[in-house]
N, C-alpha and C. Protein backbone atom coordinates (compact mmCIF):
# COMPACT_ATOMS: atom_id res chain seq x y z
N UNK A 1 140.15 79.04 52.37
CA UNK A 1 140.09 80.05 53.39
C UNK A 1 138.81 80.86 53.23
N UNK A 2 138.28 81.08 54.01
CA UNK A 2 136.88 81.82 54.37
C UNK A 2 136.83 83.19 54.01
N UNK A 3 136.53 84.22 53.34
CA UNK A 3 136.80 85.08 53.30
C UNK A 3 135.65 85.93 54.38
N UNK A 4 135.28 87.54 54.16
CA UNK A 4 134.36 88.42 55.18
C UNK A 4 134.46 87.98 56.69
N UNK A 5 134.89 87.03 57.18
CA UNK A 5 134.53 86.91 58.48
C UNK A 5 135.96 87.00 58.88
N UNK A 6 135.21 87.92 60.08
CA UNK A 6 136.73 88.38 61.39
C UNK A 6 136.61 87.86 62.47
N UNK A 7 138.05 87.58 62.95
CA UNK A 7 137.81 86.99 64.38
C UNK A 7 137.64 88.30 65.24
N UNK A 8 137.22 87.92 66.05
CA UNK A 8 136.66 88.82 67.05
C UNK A 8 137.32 88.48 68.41
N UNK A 9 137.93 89.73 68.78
CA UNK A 9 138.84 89.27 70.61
C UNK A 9 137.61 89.35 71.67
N UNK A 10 138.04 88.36 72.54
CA UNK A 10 137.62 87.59 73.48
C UNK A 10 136.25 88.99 74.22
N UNK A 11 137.38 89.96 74.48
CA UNK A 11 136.70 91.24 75.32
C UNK A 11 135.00 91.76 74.50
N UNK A 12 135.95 91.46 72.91
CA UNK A 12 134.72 92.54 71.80
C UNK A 12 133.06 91.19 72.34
N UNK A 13 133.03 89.98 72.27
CA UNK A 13 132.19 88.66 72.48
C UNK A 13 131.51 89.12 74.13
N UNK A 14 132.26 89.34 75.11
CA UNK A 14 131.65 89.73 76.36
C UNK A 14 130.48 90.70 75.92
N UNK A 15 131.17 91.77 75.38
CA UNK A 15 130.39 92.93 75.35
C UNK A 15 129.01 92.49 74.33
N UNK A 16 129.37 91.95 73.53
CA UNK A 16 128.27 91.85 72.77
C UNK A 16 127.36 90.85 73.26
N UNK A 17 127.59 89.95 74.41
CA UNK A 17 126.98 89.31 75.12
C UNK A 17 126.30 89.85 75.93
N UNK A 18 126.86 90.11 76.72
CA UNK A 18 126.19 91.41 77.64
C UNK A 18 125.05 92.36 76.96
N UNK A 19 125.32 92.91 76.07
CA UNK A 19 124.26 93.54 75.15
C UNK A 19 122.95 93.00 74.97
N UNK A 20 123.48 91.79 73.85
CA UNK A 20 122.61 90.74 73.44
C UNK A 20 121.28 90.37 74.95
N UNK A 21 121.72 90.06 76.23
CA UNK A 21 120.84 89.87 77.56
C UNK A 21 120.84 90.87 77.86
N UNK A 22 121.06 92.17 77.85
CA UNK A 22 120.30 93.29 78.25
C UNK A 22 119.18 93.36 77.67
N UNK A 23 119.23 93.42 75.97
CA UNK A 23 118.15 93.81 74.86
C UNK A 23 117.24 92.32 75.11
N UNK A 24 117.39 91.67 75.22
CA UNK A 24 116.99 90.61 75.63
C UNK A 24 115.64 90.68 76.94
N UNK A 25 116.26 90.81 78.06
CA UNK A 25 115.69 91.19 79.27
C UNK A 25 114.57 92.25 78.93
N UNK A 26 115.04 93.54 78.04
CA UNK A 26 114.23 94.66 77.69
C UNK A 26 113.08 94.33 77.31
N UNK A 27 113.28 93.69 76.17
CA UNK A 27 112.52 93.15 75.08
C UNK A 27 111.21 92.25 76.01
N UNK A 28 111.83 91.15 76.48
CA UNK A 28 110.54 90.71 77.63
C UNK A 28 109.99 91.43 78.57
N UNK A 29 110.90 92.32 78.91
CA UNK A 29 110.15 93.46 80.09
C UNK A 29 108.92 94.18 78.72
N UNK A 30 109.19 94.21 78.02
CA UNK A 30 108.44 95.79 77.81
C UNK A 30 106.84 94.55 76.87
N UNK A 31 107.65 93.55 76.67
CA UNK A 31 106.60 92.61 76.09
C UNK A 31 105.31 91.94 77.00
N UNK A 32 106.12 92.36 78.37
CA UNK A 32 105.24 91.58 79.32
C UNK A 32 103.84 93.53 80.13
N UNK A 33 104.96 94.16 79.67
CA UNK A 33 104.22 95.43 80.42
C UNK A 33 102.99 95.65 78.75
N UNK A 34 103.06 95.19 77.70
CA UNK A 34 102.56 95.39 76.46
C UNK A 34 101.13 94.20 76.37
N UNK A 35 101.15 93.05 77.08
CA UNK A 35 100.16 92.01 77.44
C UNK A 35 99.41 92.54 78.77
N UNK A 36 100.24 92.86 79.73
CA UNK A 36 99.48 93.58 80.80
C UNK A 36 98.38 94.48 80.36
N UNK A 37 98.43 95.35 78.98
CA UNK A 37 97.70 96.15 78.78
C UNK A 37 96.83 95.96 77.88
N UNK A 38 96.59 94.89 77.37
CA UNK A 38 95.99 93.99 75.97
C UNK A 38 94.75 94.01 76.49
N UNK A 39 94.44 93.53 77.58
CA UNK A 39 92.82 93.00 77.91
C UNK A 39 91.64 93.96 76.68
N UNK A 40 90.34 93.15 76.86
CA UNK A 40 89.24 93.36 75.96
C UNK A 40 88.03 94.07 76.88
N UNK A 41 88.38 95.03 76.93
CA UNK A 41 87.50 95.99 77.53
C UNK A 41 85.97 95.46 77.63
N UNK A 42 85.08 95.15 76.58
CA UNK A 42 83.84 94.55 76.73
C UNK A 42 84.14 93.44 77.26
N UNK A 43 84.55 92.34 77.17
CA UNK A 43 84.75 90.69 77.61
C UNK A 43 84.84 91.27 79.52
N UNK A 44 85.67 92.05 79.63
CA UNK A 44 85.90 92.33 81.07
C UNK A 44 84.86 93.34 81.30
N UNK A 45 83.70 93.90 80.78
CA UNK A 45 82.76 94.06 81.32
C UNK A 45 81.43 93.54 81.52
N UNK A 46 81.34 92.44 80.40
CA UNK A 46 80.76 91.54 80.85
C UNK A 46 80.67 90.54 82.29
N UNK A 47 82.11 90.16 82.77
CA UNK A 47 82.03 89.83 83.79
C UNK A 47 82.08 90.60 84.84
N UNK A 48 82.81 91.97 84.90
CA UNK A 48 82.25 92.52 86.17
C UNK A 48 80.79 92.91 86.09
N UNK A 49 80.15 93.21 85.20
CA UNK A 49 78.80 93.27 85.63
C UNK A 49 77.74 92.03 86.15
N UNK A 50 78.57 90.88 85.83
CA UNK A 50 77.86 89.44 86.42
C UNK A 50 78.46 89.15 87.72
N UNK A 51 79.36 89.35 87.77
CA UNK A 51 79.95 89.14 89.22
C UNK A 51 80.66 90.76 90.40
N UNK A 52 80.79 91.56 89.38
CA UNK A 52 80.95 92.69 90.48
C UNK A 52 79.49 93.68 90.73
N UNK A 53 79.33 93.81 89.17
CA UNK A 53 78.09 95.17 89.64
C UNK A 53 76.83 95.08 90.44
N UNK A 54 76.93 94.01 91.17
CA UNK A 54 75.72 94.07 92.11
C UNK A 54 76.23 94.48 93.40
N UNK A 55 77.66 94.77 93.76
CA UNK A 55 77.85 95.33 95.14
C UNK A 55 78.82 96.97 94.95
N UNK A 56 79.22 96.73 93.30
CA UNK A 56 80.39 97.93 93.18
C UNK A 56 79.13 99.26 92.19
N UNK A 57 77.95 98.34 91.64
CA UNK A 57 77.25 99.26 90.82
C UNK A 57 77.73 99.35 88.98
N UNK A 58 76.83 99.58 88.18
CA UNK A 58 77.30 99.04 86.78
C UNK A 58 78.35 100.03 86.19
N UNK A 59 78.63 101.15 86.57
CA UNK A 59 79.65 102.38 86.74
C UNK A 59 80.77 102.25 87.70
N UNK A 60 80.59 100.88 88.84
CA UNK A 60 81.52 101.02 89.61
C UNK A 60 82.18 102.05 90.53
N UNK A 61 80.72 103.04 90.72
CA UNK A 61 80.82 104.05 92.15
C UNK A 61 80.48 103.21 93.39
N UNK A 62 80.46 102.04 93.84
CA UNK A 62 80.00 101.30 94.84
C UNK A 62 78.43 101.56 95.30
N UNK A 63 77.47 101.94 94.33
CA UNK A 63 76.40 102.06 94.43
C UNK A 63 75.50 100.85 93.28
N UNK A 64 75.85 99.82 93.62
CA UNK A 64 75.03 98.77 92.78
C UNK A 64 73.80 98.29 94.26
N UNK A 65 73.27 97.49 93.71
CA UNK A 65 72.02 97.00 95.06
C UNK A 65 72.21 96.33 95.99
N UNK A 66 73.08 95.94 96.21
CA UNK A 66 73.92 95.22 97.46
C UNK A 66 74.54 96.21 98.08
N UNK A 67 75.21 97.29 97.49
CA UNK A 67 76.20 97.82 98.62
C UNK A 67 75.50 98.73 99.24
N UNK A 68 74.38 98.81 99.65
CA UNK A 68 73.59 99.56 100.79
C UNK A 68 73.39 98.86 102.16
N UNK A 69 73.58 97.24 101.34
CA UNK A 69 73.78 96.67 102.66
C UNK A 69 75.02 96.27 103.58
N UNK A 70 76.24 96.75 102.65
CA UNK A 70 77.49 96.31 103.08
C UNK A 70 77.80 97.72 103.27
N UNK A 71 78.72 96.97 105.29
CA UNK A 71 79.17 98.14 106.09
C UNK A 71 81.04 97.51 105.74
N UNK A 72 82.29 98.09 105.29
CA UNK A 72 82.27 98.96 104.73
C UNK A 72 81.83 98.95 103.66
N UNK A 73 81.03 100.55 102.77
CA UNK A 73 80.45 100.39 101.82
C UNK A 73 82.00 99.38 100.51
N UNK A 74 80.52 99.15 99.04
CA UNK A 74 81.81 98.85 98.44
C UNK A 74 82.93 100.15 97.93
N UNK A 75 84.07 100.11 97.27
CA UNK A 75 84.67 100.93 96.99
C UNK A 75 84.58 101.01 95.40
N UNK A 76 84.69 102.86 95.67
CA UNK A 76 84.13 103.36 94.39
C UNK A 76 85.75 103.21 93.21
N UNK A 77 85.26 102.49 91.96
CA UNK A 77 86.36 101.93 91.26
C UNK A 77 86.70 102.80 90.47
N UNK A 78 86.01 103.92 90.12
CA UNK A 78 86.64 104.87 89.23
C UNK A 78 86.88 106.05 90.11
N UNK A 79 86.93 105.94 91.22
CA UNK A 79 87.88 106.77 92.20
C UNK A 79 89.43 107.06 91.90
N UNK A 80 89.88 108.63 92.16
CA UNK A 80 91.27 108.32 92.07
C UNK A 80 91.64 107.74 92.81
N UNK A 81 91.52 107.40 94.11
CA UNK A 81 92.33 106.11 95.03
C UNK A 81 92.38 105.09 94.46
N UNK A 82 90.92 104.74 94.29
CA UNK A 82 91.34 103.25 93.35
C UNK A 82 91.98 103.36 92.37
N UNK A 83 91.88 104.11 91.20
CA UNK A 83 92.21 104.20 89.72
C UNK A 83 94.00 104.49 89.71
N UNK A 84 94.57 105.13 91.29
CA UNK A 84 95.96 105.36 90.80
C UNK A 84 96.67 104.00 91.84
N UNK A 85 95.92 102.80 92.08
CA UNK A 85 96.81 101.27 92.33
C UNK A 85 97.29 100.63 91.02
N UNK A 86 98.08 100.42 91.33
CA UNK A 86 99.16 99.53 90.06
C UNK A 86 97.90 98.25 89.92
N UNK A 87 98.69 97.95 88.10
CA UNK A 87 97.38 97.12 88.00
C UNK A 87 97.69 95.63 89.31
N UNK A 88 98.69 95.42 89.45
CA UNK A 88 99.63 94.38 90.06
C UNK A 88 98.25 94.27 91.81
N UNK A 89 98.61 95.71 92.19
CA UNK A 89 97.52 95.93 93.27
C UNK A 89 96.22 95.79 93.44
N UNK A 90 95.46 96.18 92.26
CA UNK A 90 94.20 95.75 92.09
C UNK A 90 93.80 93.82 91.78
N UNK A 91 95.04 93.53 91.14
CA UNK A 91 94.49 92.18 90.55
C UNK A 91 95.07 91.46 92.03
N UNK A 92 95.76 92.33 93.12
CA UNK A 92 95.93 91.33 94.57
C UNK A 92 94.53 91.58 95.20
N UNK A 93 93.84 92.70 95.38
CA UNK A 93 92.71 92.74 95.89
C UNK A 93 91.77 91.49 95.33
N UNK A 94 91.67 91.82 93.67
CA UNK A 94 90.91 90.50 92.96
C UNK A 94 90.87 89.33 93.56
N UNK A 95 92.21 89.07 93.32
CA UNK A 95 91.87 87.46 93.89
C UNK A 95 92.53 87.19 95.20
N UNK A 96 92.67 88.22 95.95
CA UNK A 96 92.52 87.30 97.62
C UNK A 96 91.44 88.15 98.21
N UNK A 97 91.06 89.60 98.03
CA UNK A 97 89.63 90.02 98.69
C UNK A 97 90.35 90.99 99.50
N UNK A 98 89.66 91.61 100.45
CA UNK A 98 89.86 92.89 101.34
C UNK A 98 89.42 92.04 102.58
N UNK A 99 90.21 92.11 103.49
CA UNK A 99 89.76 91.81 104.89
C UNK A 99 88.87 92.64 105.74
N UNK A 100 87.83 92.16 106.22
CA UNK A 100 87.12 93.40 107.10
C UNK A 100 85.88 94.03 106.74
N UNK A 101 86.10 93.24 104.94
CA UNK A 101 84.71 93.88 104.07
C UNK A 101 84.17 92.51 103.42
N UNK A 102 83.15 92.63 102.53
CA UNK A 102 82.43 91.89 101.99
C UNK A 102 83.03 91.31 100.62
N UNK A 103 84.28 92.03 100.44
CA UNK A 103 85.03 91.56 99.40
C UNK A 103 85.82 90.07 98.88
N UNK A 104 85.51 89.45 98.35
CA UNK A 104 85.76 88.17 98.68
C UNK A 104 86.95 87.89 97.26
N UNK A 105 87.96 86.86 97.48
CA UNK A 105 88.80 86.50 96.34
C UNK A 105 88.32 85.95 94.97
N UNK A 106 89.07 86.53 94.21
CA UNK A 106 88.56 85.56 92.61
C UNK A 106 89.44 84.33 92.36
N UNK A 107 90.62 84.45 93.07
CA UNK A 107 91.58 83.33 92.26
C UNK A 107 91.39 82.09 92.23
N UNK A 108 91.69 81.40 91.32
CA UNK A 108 91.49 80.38 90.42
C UNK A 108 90.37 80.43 89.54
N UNK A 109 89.42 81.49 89.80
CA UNK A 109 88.01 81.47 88.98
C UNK A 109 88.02 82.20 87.39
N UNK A 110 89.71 82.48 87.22
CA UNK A 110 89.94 83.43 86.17
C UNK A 110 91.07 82.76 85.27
N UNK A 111 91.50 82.96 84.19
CA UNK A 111 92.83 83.14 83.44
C UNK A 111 93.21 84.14 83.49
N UNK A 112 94.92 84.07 83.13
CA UNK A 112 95.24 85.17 82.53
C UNK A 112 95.09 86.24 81.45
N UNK A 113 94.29 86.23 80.54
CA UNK A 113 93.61 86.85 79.80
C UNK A 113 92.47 87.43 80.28
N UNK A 114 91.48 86.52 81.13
CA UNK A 114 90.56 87.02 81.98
C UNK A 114 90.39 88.07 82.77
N UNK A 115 91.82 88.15 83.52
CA UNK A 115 92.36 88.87 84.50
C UNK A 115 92.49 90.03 83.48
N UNK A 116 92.87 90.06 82.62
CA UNK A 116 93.73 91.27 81.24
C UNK A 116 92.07 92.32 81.14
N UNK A 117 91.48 91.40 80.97
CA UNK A 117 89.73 92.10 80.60
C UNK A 117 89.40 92.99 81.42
N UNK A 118 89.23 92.07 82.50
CA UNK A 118 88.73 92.79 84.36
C UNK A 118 89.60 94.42 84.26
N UNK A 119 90.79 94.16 84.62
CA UNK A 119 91.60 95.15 84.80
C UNK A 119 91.30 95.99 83.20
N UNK A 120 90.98 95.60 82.39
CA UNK A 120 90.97 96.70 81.19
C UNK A 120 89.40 97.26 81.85
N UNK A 121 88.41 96.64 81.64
CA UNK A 121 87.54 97.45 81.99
C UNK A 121 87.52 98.40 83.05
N UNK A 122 88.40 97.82 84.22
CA UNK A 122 88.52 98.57 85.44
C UNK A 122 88.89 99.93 85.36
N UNK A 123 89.82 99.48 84.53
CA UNK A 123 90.52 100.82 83.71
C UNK A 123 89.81 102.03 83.16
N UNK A 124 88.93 101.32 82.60
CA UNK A 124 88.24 102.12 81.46
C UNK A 124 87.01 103.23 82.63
N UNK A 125 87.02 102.90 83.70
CA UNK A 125 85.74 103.62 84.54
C UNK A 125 86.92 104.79 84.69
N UNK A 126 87.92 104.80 84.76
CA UNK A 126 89.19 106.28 84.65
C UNK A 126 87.80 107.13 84.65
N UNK A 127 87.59 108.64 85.47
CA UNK A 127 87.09 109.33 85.01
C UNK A 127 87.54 110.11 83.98
């Protein structure tokens, strides 16, 4: 006979099931909001300055050398308008573009880590 171990009624197993996929669910939620925020600040400014700062500017006030020629101007990225879009919002602008402007899509031209950079640096123009 086995000794320390108890059986456990049917009800006590639900609950601890239930538990178990809550903490569960948590655990990936807060793991996935914890990678969202990982990006490498330099790596993602390296590329926006090769591919954004000639229309958004190397500060990302929409004053780089292109956007004098684009009607609407570009938009200023360390703006609070811009700076208070979810990152979710900015990385939809990324890769499908703004209609109506000179803004054009990134997707497929990135990874997910890639994407992590962009948005960290984006971040980082916060005034």
């Amino acid at each position: 006979m086995m000794t320390g171990f108890r059986r456990r009624k049917p009800s006590s197993l639900k609950k601890d099931g239930a538990t178990l996929f809550v903490g569960f669910v948590l655990g990936m939620t807060m793991a996935g909001l914890a990678a969202a925020g990982a990006g490498d600040i330099e790596k993602g400014k390296t590329f926006y300055r090769q591919s954004c700062g000639h229309c958004h500017g190397l500060n990302g006030k929409g004053d780089g050398e292109m956007g004098g020629y684009l009607h609407p101007p570009p938009a200023n990225l360390a703006s609070e308008k811009t700076q208070s879009k979810s990152d979710a919002e900015l990385k939809d602008v990324l890769m499908n573009g703004r209609s109506g402007t000179a803004m054009v899509g990134f997707e497929g031209m990135m990874d997910e880590d890639q994407w992590n950079d962009l948005l960290a640096y984006l971040r980082s123009l916060k005034p």
